[in-house]
C-alpha atoms as a PDB file:
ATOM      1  CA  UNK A   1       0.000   0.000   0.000  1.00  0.00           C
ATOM      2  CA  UNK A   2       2.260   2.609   0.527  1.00  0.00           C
ATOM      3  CA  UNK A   3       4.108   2.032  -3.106  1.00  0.00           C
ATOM      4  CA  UNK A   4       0.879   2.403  -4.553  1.00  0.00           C
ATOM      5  CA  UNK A   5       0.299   5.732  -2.427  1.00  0.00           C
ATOM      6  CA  UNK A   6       3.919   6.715  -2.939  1.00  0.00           C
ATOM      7  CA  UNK A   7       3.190   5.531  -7.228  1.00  0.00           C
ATOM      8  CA  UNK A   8      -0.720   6.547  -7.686  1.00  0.00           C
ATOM      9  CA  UNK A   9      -0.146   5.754 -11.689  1.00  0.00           C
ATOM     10  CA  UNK A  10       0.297   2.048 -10.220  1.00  0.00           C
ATOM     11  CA  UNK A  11      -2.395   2.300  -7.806  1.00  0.00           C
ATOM     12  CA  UNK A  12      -5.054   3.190 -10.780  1.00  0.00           C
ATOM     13  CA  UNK A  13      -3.915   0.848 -13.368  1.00  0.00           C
ATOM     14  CA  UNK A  14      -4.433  -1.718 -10.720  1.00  0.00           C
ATOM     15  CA  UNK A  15      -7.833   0.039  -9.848  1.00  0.00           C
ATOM     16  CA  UNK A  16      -9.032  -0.148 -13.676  1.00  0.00           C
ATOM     17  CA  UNK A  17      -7.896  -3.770 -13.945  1.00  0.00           C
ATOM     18  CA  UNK A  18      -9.919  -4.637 -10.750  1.00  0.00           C
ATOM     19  CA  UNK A  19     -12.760  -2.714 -12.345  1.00  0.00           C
ATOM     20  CA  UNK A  20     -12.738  -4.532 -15.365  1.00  0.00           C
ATOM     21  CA  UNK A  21     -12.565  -8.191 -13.838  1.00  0.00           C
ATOM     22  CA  UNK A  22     -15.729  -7.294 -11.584  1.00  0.00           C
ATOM     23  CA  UNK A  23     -17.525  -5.622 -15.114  1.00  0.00           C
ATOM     24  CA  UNK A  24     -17.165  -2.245 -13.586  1.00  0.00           C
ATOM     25  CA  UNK A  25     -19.392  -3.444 -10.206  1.00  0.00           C
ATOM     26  CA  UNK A  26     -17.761  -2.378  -7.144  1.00  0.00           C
ATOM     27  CA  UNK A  27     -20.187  -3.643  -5.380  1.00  0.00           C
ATOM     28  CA  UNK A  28     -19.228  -7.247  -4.829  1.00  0.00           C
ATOM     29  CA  UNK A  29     -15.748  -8.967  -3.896  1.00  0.00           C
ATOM     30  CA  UNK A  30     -13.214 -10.040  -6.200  1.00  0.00           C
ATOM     31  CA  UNK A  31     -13.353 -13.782  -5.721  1.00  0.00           C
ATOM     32  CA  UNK A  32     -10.169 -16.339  -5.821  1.00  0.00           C
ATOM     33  CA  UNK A  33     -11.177 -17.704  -9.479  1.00  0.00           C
ATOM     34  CA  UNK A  34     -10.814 -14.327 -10.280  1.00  0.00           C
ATOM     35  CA  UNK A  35      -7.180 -13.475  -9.403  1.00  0.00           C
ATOM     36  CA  UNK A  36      -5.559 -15.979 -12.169  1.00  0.00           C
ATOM     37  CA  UNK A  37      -6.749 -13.094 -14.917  1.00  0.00           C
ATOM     38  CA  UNK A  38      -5.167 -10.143 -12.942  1.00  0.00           C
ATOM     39  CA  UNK A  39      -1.912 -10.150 -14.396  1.00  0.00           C
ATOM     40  CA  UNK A  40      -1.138  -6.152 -12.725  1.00  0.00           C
ATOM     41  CA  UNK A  41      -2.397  -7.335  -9.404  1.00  0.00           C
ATOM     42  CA  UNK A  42       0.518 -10.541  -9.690  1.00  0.00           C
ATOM     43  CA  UNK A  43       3.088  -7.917 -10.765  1.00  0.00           C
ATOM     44  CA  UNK A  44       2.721  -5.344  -8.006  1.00  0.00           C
ATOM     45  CA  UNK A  45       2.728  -7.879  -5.427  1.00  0.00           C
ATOM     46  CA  UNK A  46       6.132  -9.329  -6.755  1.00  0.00           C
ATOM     47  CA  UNK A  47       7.266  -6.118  -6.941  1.00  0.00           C
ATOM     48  CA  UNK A  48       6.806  -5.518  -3.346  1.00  0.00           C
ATOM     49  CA  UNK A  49       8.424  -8.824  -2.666  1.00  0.00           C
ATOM     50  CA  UNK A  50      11.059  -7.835  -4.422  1.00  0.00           C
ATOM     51  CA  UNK A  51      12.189  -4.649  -2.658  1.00  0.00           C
ATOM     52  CA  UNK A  52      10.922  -5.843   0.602  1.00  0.00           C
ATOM     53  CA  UNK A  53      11.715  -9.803   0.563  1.00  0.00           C
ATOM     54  CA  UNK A  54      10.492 -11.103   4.070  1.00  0.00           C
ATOM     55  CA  UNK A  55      13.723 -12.375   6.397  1.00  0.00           C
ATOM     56  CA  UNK A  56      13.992 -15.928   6.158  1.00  0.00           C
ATOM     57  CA  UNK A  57      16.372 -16.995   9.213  1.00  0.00           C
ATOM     58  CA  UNK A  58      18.105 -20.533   9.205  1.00  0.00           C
ATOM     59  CA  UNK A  59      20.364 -22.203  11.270  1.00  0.00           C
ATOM     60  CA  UNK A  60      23.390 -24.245  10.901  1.00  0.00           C
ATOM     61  CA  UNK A  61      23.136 -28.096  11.915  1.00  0.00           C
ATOM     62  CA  UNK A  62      27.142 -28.296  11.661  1.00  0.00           C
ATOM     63  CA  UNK A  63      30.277 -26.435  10.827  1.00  0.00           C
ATOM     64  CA  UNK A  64      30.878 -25.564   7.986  1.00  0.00           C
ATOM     65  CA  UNK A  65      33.045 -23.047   5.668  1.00  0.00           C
ATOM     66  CA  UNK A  66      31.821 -20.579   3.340  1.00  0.00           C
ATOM     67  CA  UNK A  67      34.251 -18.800   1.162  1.00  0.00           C
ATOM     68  CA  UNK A  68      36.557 -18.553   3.785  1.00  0.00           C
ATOM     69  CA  UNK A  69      34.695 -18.381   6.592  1.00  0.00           C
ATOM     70  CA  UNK A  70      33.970 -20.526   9.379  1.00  0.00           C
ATOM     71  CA  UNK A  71      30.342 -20.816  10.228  1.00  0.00           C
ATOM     72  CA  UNK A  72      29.853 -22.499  13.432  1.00  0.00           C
ATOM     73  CA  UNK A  73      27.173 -24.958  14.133  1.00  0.00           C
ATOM     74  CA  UNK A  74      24.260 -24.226  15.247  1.00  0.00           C
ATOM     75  CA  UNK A  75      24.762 -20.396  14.298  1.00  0.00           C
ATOM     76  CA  UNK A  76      21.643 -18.399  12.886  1.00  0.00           C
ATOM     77  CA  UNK A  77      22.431 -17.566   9.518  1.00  0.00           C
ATOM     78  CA  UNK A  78      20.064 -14.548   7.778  1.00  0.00           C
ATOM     79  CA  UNK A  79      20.303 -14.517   3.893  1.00  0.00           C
ATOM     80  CA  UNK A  80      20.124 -10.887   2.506  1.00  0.00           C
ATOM     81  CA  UNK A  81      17.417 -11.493  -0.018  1.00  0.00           C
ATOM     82  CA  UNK A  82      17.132  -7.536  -0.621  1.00  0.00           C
ATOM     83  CA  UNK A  83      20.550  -7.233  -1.438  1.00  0.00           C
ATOM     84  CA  UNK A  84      19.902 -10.056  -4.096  1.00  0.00           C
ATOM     85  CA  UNK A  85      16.313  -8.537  -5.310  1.00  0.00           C
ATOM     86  CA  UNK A  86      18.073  -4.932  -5.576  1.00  0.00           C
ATOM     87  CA  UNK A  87      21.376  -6.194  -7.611  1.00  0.00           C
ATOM     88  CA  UNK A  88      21.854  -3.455 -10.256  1.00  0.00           C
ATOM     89  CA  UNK A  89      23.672  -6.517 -12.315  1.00  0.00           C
ATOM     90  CA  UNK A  90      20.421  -8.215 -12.804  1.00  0.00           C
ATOM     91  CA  UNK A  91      17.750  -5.715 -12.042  1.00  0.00           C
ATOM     92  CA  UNK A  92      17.294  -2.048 -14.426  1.00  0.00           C
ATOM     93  CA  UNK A  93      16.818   0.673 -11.754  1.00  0.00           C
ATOM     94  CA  UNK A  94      16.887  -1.620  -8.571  1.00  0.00           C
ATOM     95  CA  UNK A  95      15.399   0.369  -5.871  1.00  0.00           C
ATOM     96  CA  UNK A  96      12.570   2.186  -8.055  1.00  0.00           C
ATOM     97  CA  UNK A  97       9.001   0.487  -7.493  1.00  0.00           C
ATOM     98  CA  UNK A  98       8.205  -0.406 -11.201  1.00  0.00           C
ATOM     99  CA  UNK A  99       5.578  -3.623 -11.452  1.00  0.00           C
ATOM    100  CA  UNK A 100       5.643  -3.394 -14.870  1.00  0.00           C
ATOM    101  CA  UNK A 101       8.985  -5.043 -15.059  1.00  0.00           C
ATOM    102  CA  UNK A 102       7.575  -8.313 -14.787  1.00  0.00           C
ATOM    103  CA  UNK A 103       5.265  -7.715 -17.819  1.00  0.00           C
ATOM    104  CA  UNK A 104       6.191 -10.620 -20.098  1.00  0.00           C
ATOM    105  CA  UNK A 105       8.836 -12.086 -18.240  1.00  0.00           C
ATOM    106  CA  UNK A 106       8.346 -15.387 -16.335  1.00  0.00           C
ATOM    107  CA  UNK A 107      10.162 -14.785 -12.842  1.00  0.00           C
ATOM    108  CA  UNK A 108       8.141 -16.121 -10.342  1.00  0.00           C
ATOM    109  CA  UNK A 109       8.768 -16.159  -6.404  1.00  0.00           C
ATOM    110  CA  UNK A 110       8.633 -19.524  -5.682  1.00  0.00           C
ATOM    111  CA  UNK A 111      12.220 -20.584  -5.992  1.00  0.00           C
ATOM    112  CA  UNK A 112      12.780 -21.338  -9.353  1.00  0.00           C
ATOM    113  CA  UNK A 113      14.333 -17.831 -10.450  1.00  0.00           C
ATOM    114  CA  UNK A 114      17.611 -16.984  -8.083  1.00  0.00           C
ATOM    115  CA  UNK A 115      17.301 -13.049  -8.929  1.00  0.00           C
ATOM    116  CA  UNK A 116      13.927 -13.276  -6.842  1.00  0.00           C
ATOM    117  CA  UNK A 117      13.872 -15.352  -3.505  1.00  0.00           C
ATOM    118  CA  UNK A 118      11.635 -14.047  -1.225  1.00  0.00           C
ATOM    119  CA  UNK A 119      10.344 -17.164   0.469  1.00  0.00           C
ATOM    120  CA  UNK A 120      13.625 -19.024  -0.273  1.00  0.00           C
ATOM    121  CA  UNK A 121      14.166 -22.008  -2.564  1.00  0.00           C
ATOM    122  CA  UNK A 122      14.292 -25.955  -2.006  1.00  0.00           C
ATOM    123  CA  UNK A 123      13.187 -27.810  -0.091  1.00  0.00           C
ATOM    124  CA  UNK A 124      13.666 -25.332   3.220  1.00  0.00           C
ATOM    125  CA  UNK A 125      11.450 -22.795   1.135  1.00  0.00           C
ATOM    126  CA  UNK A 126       8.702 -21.186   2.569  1.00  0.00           C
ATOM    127  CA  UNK A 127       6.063 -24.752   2.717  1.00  0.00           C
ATOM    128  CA  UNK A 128       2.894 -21.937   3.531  1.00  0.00           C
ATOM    129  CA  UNK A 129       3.650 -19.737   0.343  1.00  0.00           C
ATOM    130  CA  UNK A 130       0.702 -20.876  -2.284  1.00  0.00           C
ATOM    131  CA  UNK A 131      -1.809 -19.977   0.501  1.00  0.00           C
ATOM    132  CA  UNK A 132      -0.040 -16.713   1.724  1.00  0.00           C
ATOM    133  CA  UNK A 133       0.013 -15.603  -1.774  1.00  0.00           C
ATOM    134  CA  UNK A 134      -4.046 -16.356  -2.228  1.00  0.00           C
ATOM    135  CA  UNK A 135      -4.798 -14.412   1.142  1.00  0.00           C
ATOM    136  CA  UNK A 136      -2.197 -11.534   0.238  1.00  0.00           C
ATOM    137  CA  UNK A 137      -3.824 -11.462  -3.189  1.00  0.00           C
ATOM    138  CA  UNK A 138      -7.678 -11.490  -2.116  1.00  0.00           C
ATOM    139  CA  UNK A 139      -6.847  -8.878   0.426  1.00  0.00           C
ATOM    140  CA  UNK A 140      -4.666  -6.308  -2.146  1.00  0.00           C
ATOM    141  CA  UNK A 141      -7.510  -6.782  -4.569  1.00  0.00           C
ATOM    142  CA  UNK A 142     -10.552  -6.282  -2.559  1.00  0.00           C
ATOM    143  CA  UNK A 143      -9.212  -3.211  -0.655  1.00  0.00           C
ATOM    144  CA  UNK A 144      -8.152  -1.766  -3.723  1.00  0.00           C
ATOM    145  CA  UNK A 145     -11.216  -2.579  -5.606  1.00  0.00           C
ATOM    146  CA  UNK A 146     -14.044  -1.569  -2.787  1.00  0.00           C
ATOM    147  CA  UNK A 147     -12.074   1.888  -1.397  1.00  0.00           C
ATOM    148  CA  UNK A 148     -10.236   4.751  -2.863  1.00  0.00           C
ATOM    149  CA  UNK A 149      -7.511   5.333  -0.714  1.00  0.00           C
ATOM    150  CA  UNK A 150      -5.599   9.036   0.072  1.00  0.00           C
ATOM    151  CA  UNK A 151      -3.303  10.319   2.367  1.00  0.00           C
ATOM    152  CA  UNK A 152      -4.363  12.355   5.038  1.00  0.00           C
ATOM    153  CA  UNK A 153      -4.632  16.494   4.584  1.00  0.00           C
ATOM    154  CA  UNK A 154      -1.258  17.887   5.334  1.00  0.00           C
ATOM    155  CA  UNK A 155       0.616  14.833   4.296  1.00  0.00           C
ATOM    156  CA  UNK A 156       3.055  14.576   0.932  1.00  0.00           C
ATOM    157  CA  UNK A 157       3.300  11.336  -0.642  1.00  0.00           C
ATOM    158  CA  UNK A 158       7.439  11.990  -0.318  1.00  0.00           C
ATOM    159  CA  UNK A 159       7.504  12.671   3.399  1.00  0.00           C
ATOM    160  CA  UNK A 160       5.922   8.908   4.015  1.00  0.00           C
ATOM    161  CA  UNK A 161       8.658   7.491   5.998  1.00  0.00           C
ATOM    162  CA  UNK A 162      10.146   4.340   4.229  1.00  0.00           C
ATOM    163  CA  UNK A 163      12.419   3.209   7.268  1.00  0.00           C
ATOM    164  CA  UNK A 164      12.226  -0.183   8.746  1.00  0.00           C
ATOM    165  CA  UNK A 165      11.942  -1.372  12.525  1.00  0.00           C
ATOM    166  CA  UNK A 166      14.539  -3.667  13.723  1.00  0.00           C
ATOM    167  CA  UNK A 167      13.199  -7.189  14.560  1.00  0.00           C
ATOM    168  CA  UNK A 168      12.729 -10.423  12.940  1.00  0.00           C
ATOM    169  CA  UNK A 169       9.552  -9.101  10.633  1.00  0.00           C
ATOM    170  CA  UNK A 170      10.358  -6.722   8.532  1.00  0.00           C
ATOM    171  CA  UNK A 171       7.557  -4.024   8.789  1.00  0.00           C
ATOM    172  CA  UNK A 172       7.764   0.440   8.625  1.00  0.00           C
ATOM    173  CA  UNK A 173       8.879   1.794  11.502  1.00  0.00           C
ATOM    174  CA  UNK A 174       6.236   4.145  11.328  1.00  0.00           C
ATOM    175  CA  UNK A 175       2.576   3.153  10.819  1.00  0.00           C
ATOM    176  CA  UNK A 176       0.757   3.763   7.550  1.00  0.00           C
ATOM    177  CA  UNK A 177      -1.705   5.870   7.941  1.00  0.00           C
ATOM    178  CA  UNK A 178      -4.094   6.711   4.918  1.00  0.00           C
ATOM    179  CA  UNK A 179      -7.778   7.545   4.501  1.00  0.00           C
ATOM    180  CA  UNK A 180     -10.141   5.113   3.101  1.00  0.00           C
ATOM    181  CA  UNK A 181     -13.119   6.393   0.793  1.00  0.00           C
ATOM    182  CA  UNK A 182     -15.884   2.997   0.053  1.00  0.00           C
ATOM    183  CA  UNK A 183     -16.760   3.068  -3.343  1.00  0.00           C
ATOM    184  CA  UNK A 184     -20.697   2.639  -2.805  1.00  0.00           C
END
């Protein structure tokens, strides 16, 4: 939500799509058969995923050595999935929130494409993703779809406050705050 409000062209292209899957009703829910067809909705949210790749801890079960470097057991290892989302080398303006960068590639987030790991790959990948992505998805389009959303009076769209809490989530340090406006 707040690349959208930060990127309002993104925000109503997404909108319009919405609109047209429902037939222009925004009075009922976009429903789960729905969201194979919303190809914008699918980009935006692995756009997001891709500047803002959830923290995946592990741990190691022995010793070992990576390039150098002793590891030892039972050490909690974080891999830096936004430094490997926002590589210049593979991505065209890295830290810019562009969805449409996925339009007519196949690079999905489900381990199968190493420039984009945000639920990690394998066998230790994330096992809940398929039904995080539905709920994530349903929840996008419908708030999107029933409300137009706006920042409050007083408040620019560049003095939102991108910074991150410390912790093991990775969430804004400072709440979101935005006005909601139903559509009916």
């Amino acid at each position: 939500m707040t690349e959208m409000i930060r990127n309002p062209r993104v925000m109503k292209k997404l909108q319009e799509e919405l609109q047209n899957a429902t037939n222009g009703n925004s009075h009922r829910l976009i429903q789960e058969s729905e969201l194979e067809k919303l190809e914008h909705l699918k980009q935006v949210i692995k756009e997001s995923l891709r500047l803002k790749p959830p923290l995946i801890p592990r741990e190691t079960i022995k010793e070992c050595e990576i390039q150098g470097y002793t590891i030892p057991a039972y050490t909690r290892v974080i891999i830096n999935n936004a430094a490997i989302s926002t590589d210049p080398n593979i991505w065209e303006n890295p830290l810019e929130f562009l969805p449409e960068r996925f339009e007519g590639i196949d690079v999905d987030f489900k381990g199968h494409d190493f420039e984009l790991l945000p639920f990690g790959l394998g066998r230790r990948k994330c096992p809940g993703i398929n039904f995080a992505m539905v709920i994530v998805e349903l929840a996008l389009a419908n708030l999107l779809h029933c409300f137009d959303w706006s920042i409050p009076n007083g408040i620019k769209a560049e003095d939102i406050n991108m910074e991150e809490a410390i912790g093991i989530a990775r969430h804004k340090k400072e709440a979101l705050c935005l006005v909601a406006k139903p559509k009916w």
